[in-house]
PDB file of N, CA and C in Angstrom:
ATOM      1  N   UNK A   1       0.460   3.125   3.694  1.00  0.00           N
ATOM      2  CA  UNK A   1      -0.230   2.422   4.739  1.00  0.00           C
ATOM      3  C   UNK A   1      -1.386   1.590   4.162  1.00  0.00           C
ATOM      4  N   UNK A   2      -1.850   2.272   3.531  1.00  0.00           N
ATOM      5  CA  UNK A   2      -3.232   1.057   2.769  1.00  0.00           C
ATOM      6  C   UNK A   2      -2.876   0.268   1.724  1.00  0.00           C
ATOM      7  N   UNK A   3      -1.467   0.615   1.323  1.00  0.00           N
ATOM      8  CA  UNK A   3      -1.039  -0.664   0.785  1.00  0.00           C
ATOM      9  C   UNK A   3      -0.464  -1.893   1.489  1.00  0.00           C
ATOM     10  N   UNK A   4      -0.196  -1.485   2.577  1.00  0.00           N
ATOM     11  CA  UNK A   4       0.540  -2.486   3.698  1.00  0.00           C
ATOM     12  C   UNK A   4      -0.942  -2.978   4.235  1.00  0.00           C
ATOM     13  N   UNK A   5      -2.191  -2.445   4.555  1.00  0.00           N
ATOM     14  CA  UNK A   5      -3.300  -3.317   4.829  1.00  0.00           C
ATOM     15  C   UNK A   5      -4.036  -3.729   3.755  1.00  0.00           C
ATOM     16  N   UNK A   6      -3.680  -3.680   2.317  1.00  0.00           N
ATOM     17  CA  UNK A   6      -4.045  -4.324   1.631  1.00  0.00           C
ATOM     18  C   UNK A   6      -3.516  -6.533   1.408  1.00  0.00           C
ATOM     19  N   UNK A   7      -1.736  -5.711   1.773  1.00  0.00           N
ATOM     20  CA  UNK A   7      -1.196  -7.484   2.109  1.00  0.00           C
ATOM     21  C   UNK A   7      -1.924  -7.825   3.388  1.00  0.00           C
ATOM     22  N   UNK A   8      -1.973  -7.246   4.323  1.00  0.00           N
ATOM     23  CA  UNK A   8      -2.418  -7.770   5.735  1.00  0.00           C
ATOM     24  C   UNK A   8      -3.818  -8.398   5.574  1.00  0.00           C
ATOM     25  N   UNK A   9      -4.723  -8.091   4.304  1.00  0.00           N
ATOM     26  CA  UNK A   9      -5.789  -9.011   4.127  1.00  0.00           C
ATOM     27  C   UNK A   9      -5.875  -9.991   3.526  1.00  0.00           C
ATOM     28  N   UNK A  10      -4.870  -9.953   2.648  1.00  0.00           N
ATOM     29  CA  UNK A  10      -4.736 -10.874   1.503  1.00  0.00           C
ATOM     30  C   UNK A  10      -4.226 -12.301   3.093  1.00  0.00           C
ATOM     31  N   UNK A  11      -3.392 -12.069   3.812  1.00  0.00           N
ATOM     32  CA  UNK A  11      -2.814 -12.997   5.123  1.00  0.00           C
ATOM     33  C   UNK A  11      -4.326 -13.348   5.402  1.00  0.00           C
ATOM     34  N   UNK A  12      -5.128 -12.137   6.190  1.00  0.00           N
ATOM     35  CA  UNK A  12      -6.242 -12.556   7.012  1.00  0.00           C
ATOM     36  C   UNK A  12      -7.361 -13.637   5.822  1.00  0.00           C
ATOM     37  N   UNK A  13      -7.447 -13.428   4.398  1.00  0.00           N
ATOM     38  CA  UNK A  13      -8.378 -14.233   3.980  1.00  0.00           C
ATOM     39  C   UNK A  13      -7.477 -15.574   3.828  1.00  0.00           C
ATOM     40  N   UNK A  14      -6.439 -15.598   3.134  1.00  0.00           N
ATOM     41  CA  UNK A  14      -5.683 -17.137   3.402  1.00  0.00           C
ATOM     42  C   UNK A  14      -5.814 -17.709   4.408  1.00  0.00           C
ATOM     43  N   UNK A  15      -5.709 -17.012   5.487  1.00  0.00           N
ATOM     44  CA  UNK A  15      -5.569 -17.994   6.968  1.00  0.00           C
ATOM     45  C   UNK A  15      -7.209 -17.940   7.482  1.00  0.00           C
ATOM     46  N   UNK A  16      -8.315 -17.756   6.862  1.00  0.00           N
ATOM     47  CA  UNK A  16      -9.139 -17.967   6.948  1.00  0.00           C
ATOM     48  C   UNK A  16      -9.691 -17.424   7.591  1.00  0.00           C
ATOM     49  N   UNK A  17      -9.523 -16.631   8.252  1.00  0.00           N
ATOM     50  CA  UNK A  17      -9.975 -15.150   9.075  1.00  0.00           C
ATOM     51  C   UNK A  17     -10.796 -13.975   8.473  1.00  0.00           C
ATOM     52  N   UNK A  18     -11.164 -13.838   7.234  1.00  0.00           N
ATOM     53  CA  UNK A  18     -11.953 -13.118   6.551  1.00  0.00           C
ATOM     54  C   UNK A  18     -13.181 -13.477   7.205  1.00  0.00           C
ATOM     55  N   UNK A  19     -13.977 -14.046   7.763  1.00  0.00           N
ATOM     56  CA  UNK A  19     -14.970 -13.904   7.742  1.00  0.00           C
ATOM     57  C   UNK A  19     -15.503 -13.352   8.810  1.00  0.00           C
ATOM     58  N   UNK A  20     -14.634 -13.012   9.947  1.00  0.00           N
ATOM     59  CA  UNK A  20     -15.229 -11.655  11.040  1.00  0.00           C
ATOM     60  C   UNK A  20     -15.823 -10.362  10.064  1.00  0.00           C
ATOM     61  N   UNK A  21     -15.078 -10.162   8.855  1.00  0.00           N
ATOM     62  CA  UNK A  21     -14.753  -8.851   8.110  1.00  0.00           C
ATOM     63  C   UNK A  21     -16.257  -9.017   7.188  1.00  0.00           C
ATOM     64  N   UNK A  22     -16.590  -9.814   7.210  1.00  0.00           N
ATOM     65  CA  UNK A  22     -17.830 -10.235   5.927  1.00  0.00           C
ATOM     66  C   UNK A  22     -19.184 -10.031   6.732  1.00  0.00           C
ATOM     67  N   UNK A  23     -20.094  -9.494   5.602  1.00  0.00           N
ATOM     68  CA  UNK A  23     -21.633  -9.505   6.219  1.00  0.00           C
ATOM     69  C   UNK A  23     -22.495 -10.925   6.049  1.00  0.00           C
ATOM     70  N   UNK A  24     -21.647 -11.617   4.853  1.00  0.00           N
ATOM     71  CA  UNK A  24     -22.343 -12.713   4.162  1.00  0.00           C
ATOM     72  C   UNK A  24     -21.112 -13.520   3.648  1.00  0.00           C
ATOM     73  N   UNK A  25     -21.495 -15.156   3.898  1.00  0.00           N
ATOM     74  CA  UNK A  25     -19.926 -15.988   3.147  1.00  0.00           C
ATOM     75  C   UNK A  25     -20.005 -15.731   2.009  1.00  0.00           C
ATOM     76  N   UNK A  26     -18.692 -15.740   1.590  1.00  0.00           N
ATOM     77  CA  UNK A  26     -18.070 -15.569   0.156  1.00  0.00           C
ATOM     78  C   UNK A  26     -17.841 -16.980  -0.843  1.00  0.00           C
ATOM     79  N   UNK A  27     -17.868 -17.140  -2.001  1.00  0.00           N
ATOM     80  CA  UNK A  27     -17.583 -18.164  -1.995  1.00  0.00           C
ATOM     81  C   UNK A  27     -16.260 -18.165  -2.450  1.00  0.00           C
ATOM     82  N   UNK A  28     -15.745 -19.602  -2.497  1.00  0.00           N
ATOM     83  CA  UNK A  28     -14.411 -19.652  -2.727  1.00  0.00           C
ATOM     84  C   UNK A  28     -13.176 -18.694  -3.697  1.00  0.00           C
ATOM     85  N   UNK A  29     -14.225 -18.624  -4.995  1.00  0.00           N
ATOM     86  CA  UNK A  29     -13.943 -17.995  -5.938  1.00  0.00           C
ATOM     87  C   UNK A  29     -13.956 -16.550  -6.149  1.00  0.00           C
ATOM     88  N   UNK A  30     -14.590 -16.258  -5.259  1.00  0.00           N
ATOM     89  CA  UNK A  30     -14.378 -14.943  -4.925  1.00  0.00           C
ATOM     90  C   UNK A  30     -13.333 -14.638  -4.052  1.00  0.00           C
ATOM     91  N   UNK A  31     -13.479 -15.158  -3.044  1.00  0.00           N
ATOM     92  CA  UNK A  31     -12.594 -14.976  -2.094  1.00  0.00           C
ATOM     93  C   UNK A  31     -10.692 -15.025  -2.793  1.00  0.00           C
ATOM     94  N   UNK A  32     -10.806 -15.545  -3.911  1.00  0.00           N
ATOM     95  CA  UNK A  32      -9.779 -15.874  -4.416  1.00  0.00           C
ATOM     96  C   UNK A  32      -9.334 -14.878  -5.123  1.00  0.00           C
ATOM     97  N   UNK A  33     -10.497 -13.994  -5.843  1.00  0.00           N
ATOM     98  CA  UNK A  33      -9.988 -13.332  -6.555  1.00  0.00           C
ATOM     99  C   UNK A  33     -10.492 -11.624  -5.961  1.00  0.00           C
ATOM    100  N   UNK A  34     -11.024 -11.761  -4.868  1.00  0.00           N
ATOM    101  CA  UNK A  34     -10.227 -10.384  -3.991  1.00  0.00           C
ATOM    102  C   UNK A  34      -8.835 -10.254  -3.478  1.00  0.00           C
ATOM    103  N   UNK A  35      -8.956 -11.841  -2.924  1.00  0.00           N
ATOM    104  CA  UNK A  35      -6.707 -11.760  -2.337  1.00  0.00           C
ATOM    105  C   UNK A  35      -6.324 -11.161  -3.542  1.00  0.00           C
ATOM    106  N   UNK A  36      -6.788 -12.081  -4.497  1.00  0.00           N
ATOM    107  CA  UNK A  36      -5.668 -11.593  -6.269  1.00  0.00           C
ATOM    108  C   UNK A  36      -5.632 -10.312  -6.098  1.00  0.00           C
ATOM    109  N   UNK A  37      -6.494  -9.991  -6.138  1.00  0.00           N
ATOM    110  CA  UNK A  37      -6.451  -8.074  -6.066  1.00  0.00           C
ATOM    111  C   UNK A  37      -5.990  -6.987  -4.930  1.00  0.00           C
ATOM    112  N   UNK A  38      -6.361  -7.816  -3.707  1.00  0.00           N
ATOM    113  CA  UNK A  38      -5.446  -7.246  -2.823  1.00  0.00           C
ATOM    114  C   UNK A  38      -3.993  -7.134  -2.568  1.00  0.00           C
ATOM    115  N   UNK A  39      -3.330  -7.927  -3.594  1.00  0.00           N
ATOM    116  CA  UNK A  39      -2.162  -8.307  -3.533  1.00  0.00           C
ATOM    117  C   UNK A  39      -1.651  -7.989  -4.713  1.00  0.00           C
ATOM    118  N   UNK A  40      -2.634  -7.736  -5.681  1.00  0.00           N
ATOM    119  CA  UNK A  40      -1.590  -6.745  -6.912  1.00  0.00           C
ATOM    120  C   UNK A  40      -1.787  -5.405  -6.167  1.00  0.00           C
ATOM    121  N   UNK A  41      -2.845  -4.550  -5.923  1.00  0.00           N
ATOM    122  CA  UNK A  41      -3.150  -3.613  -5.697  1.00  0.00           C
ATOM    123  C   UNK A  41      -2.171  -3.238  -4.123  1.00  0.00           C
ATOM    124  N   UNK A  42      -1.913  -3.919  -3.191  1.00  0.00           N
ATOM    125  CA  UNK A  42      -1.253  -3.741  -1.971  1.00  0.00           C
ATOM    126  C   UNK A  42       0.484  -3.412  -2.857  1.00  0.00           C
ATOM    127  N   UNK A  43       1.039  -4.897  -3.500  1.00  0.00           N
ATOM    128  CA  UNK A  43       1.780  -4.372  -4.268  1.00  0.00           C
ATOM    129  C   UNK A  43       2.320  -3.399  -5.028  1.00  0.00           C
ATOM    130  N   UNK A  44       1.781  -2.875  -5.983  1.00  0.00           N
ATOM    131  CA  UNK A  44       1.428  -1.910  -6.669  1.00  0.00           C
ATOM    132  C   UNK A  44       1.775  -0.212  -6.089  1.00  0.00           C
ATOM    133  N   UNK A  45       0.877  -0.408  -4.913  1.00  0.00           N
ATOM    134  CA  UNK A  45       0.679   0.515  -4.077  1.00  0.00           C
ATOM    135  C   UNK A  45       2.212   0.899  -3.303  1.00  0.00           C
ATOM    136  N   UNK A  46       2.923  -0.277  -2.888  1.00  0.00           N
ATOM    137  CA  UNK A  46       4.757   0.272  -2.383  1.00  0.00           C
ATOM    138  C   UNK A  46       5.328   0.514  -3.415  1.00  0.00           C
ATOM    139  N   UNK A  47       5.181  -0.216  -4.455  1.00  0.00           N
ATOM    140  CA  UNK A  47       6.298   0.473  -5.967  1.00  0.00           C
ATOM    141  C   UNK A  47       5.802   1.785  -5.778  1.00  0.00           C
ATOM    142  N   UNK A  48       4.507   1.903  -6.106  1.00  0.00           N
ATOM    143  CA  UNK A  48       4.194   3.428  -6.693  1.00  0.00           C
ATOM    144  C   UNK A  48       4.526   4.224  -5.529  1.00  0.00           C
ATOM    145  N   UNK A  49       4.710   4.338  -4.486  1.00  0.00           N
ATOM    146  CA  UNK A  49       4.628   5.508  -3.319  1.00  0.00           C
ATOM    147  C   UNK A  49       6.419   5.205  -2.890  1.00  0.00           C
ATOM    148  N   UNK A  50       6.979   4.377  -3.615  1.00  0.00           N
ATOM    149  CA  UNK A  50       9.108   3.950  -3.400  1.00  0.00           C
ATOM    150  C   UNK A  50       9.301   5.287  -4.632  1.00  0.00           C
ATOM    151  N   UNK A  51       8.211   5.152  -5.966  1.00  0.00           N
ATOM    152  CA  UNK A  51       8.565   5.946  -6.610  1.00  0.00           C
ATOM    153  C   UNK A  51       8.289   7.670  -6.280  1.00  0.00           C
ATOM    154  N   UNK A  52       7.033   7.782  -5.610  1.00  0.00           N
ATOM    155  CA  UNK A  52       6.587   9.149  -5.819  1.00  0.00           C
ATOM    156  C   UNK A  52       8.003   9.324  -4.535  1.00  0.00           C
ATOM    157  N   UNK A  53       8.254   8.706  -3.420  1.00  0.00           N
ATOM    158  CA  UNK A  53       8.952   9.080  -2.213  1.00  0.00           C
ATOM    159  C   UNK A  53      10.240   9.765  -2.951  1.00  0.00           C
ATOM    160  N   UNK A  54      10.946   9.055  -4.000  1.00  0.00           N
ATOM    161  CA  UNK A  54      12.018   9.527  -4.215  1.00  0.00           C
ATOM    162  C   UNK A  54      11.806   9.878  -5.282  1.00  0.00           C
ATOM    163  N   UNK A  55      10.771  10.576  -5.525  1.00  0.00           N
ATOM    164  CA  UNK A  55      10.537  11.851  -6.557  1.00  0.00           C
ATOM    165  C   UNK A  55      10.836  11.127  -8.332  1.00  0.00           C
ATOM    166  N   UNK A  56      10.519  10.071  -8.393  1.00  0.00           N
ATOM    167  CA  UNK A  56      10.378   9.535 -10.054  1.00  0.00           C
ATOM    168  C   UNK A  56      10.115   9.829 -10.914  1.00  0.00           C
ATOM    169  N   UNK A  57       9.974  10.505 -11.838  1.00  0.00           N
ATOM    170  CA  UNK A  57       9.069  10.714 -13.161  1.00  0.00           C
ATOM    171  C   UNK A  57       7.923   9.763 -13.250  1.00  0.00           C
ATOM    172  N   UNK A  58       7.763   8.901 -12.633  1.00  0.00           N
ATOM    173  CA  UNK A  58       6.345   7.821 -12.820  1.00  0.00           C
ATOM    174  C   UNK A  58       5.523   7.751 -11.769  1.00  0.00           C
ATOM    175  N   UNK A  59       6.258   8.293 -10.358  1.00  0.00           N
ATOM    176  CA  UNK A  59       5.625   8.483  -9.389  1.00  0.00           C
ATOM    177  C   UNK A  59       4.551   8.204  -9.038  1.00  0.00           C
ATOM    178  N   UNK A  60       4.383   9.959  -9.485  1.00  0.00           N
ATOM    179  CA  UNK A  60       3.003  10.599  -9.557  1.00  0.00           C
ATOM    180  C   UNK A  60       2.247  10.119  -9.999  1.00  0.00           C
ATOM    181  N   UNK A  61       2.386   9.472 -11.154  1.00  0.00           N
ATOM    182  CA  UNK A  61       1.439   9.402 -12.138  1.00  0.00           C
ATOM    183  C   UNK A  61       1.048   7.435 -11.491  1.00  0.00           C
ATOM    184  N   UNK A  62       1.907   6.852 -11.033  1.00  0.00           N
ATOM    185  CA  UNK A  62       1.925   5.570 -10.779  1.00  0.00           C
ATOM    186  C   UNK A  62       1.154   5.609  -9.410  1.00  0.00           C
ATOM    187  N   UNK A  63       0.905   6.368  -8.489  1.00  0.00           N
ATOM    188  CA  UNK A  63       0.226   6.533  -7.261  1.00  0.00           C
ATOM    189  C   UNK A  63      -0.856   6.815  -7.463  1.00  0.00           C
ATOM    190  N   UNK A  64      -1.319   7.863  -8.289  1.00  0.00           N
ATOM    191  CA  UNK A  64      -2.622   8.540  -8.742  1.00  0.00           C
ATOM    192  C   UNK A  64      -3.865   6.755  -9.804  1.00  0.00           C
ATOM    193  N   UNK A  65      -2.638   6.606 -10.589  1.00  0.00           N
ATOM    194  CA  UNK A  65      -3.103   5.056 -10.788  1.00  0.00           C
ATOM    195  C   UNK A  65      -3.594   3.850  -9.690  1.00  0.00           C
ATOM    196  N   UNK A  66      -2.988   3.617  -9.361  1.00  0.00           N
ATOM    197  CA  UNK A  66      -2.891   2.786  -8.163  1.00  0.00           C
ATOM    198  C   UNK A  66      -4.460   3.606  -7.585  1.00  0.00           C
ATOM    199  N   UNK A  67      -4.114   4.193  -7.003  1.00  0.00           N
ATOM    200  CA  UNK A  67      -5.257   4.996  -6.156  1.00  0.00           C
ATOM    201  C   UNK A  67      -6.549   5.103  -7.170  1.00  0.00           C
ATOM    202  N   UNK A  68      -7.030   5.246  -7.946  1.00  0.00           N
ATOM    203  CA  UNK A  68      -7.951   4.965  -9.000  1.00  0.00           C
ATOM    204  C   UNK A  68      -8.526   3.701  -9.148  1.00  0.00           C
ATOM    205  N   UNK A  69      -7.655   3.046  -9.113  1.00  0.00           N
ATOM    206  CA  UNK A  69      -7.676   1.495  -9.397  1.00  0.00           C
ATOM    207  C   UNK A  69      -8.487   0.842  -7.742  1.00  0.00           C
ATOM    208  N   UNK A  70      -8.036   1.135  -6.993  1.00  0.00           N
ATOM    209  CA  UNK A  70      -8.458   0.418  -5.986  1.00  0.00           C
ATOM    210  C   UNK A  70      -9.926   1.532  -5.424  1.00  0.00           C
ATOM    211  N   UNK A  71     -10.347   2.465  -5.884  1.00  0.00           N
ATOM    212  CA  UNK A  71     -11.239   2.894  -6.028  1.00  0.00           C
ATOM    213  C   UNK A  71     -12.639   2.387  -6.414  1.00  0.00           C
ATOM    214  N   UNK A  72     -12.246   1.922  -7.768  1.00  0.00           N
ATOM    215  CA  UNK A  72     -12.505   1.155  -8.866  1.00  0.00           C
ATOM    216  C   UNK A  72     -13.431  -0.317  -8.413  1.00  0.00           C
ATOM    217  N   UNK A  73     -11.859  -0.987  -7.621  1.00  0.00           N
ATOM    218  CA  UNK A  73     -12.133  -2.527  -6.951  1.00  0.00           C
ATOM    219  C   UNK A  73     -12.883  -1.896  -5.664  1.00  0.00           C
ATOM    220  N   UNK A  74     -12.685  -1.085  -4.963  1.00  0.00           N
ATOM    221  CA  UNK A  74     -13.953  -1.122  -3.696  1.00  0.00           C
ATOM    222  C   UNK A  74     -15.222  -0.702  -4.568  1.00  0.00           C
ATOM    223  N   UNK A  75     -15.542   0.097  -5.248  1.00  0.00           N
ATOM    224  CA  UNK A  75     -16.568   0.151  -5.688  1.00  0.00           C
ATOM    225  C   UNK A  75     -16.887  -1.236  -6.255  1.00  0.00           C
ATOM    226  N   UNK A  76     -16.617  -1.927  -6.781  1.00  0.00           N
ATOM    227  CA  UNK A  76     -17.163  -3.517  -7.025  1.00  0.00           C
ATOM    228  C   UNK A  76     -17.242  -3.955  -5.699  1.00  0.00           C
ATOM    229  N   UNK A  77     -16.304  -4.158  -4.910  1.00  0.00           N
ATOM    230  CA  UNK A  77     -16.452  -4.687  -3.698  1.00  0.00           C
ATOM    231  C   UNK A  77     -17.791  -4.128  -2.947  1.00  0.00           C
ATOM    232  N   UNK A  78     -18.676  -3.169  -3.378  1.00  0.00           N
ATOM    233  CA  UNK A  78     -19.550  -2.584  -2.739  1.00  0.00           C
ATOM    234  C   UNK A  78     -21.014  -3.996  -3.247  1.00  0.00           C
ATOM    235  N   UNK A  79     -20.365  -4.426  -4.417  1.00  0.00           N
ATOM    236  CA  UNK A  79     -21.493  -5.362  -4.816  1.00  0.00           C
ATOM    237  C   UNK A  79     -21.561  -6.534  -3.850  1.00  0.00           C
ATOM    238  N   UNK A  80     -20.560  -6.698  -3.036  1.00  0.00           N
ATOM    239  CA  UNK A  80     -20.258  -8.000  -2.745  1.00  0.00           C
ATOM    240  C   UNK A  80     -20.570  -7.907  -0.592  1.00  0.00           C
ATOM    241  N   UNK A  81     -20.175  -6.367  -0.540  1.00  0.00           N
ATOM    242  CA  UNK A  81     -20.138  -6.293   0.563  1.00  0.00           C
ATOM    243  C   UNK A  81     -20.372  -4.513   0.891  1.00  0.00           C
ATOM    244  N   UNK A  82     -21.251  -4.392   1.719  1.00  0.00           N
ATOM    245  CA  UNK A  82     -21.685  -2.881   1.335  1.00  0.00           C
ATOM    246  C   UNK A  82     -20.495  -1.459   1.825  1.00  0.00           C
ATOM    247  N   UNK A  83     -20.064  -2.668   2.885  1.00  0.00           N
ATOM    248  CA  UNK A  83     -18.779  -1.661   4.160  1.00  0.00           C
ATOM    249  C   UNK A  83     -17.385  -1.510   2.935  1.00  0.00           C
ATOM    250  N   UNK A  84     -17.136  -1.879   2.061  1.00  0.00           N
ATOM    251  CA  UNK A  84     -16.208  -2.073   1.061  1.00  0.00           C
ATOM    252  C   UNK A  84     -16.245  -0.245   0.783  1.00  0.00           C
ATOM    253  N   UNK A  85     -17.429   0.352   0.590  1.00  0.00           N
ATOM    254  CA  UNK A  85     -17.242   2.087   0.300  1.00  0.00           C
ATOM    255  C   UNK A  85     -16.230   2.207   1.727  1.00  0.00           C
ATOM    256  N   UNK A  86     -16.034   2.189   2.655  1.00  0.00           N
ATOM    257  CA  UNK A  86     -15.281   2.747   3.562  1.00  0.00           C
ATOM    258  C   UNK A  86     -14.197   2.447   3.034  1.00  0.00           C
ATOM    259  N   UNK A  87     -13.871   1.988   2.019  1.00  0.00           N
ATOM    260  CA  UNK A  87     -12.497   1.914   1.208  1.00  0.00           C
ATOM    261  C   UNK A  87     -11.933   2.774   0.338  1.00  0.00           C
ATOM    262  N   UNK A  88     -12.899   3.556  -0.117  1.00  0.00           N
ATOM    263  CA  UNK A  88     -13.322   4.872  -1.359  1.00  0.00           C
ATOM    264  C   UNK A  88     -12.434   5.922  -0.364  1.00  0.00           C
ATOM    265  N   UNK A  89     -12.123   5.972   1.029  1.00  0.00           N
ATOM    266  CA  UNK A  89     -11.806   7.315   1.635  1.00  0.00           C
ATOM    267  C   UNK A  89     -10.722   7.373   1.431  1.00  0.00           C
ATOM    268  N   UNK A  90      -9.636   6.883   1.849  1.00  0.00           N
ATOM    269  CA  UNK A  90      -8.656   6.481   1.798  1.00  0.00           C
ATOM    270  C   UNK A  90      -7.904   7.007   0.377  1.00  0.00           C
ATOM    271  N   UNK A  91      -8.033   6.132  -0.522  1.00  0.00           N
ATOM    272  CA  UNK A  91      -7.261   6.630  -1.652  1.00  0.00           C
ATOM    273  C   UNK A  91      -8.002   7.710  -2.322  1.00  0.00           C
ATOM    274  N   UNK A  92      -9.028   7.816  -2.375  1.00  0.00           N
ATOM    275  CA  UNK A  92      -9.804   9.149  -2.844  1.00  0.00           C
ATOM    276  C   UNK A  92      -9.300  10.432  -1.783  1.00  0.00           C
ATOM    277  N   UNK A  93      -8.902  10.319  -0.673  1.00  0.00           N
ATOM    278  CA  UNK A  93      -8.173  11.789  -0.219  1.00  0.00           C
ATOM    279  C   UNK A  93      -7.118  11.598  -0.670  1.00  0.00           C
ATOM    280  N   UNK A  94      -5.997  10.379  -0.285  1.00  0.00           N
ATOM    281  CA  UNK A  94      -4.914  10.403  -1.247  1.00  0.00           C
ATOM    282  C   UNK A  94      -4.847  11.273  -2.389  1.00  0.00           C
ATOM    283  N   UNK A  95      -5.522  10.519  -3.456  1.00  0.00           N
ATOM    284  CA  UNK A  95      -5.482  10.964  -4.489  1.00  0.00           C
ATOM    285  C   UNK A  95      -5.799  12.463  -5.069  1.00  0.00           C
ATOM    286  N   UNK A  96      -6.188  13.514  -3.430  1.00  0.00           N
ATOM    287  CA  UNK A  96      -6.769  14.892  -4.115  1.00  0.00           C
ATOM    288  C   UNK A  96      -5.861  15.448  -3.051  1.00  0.00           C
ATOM    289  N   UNK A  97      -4.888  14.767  -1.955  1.00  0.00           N
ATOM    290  CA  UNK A  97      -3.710  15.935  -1.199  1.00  0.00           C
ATOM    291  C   UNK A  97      -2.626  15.796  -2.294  1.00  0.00           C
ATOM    292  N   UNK A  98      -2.602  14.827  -3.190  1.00  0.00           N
ATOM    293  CA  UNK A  98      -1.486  14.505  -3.665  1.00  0.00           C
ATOM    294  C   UNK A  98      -1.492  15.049  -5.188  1.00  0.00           C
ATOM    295  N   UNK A  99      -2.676  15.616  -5.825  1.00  0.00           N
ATOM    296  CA  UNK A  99      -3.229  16.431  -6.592  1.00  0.00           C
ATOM    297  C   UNK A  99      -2.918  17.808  -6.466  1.00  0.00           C
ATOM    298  N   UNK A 100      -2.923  18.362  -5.194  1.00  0.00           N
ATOM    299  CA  UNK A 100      -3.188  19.202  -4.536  1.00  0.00           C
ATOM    300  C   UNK A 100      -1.933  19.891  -4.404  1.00  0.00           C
ATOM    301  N   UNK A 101      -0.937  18.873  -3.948  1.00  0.00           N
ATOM    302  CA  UNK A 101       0.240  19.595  -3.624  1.00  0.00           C
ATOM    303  C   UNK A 101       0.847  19.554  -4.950  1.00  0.00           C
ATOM    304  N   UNK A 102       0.725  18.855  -5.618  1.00  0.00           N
ATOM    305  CA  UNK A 102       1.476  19.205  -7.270  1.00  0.00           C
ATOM    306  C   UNK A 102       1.027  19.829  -7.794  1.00  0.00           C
ATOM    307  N   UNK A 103      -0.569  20.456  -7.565  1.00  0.00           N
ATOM    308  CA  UNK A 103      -0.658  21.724  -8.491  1.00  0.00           C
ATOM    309  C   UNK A 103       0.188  22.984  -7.599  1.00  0.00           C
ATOM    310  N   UNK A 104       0.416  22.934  -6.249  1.00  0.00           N
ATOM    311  CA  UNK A 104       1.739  23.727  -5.850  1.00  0.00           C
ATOM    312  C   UNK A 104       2.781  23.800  -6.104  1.00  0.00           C
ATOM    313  N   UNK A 105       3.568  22.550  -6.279  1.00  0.00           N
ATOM    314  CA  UNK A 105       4.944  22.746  -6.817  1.00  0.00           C
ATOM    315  C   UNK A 105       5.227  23.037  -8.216  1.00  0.00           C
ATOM    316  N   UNK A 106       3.921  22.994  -9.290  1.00  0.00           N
ATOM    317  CA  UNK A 106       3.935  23.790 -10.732  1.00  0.00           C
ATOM    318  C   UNK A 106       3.413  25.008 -10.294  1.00  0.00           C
ATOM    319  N   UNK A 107       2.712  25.548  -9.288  1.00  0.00           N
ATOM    320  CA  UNK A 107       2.888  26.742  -9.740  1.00  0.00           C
ATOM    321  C   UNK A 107       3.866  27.994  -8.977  1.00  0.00           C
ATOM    322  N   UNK A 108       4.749  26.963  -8.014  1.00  0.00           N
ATOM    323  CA  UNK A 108       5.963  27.663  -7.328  1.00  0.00           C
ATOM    324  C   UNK A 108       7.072  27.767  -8.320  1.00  0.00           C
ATOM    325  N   UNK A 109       7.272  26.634  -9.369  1.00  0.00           N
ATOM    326  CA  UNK A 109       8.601  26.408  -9.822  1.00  0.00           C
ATOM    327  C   UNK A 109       8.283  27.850 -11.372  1.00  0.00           C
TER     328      UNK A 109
END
């Protein structure tokens, strides 16, 4: 799901609609290179969760990435815009149910 509203922003800043979402204008160049990132990272985010769904060997490890990563970019995004931490929740629980349940299935098997 937060990879599917990661494309849905990358739409809203192209079509020029980002700026309900903003405390302060962006400039161009920025704005350019958050889509960039919303759109590897939105990307990114369906490979890795096509893989963990049908149980991959890279899965895990490709979701837990992903989820790090966009951690990473909201914490920068915190420079730019302060509401950007409400982005930290999201893949940071991700990243500790999904922790969580694999330290279960190593220590069931």
């Amino acid at each position: 799901m937060q990879a599917a509203a990661r494309l849905w922003f990358v739409y809203v800043i192209q079509s020029g609609g980002i700026g309900e979402f903003l405390e302060a204008p962006l400039g161009s160049g920025t704005l350019k290179a958050i889509s960039a990132l919303f759109l590897l990272l939105g990307a990114a985010g369906i490979v890795s969760v096509v893989g963990f769904v049908r149980k991959k060997e890279w899965g895990l490890t490709a979701v837990l990435a992903v989820n790090g990563l966009t951690v990473l970019f909201d914490v920068w995004g915190y420079t730019v815009q302060s509401s950007a931490l409400l982005g930290l929740l999201v893949p940071g629980l991700t990243a500790l149910l999904v922790l969580r349940e694999r330290g279960k299935l190593k220590a069931s098997s």
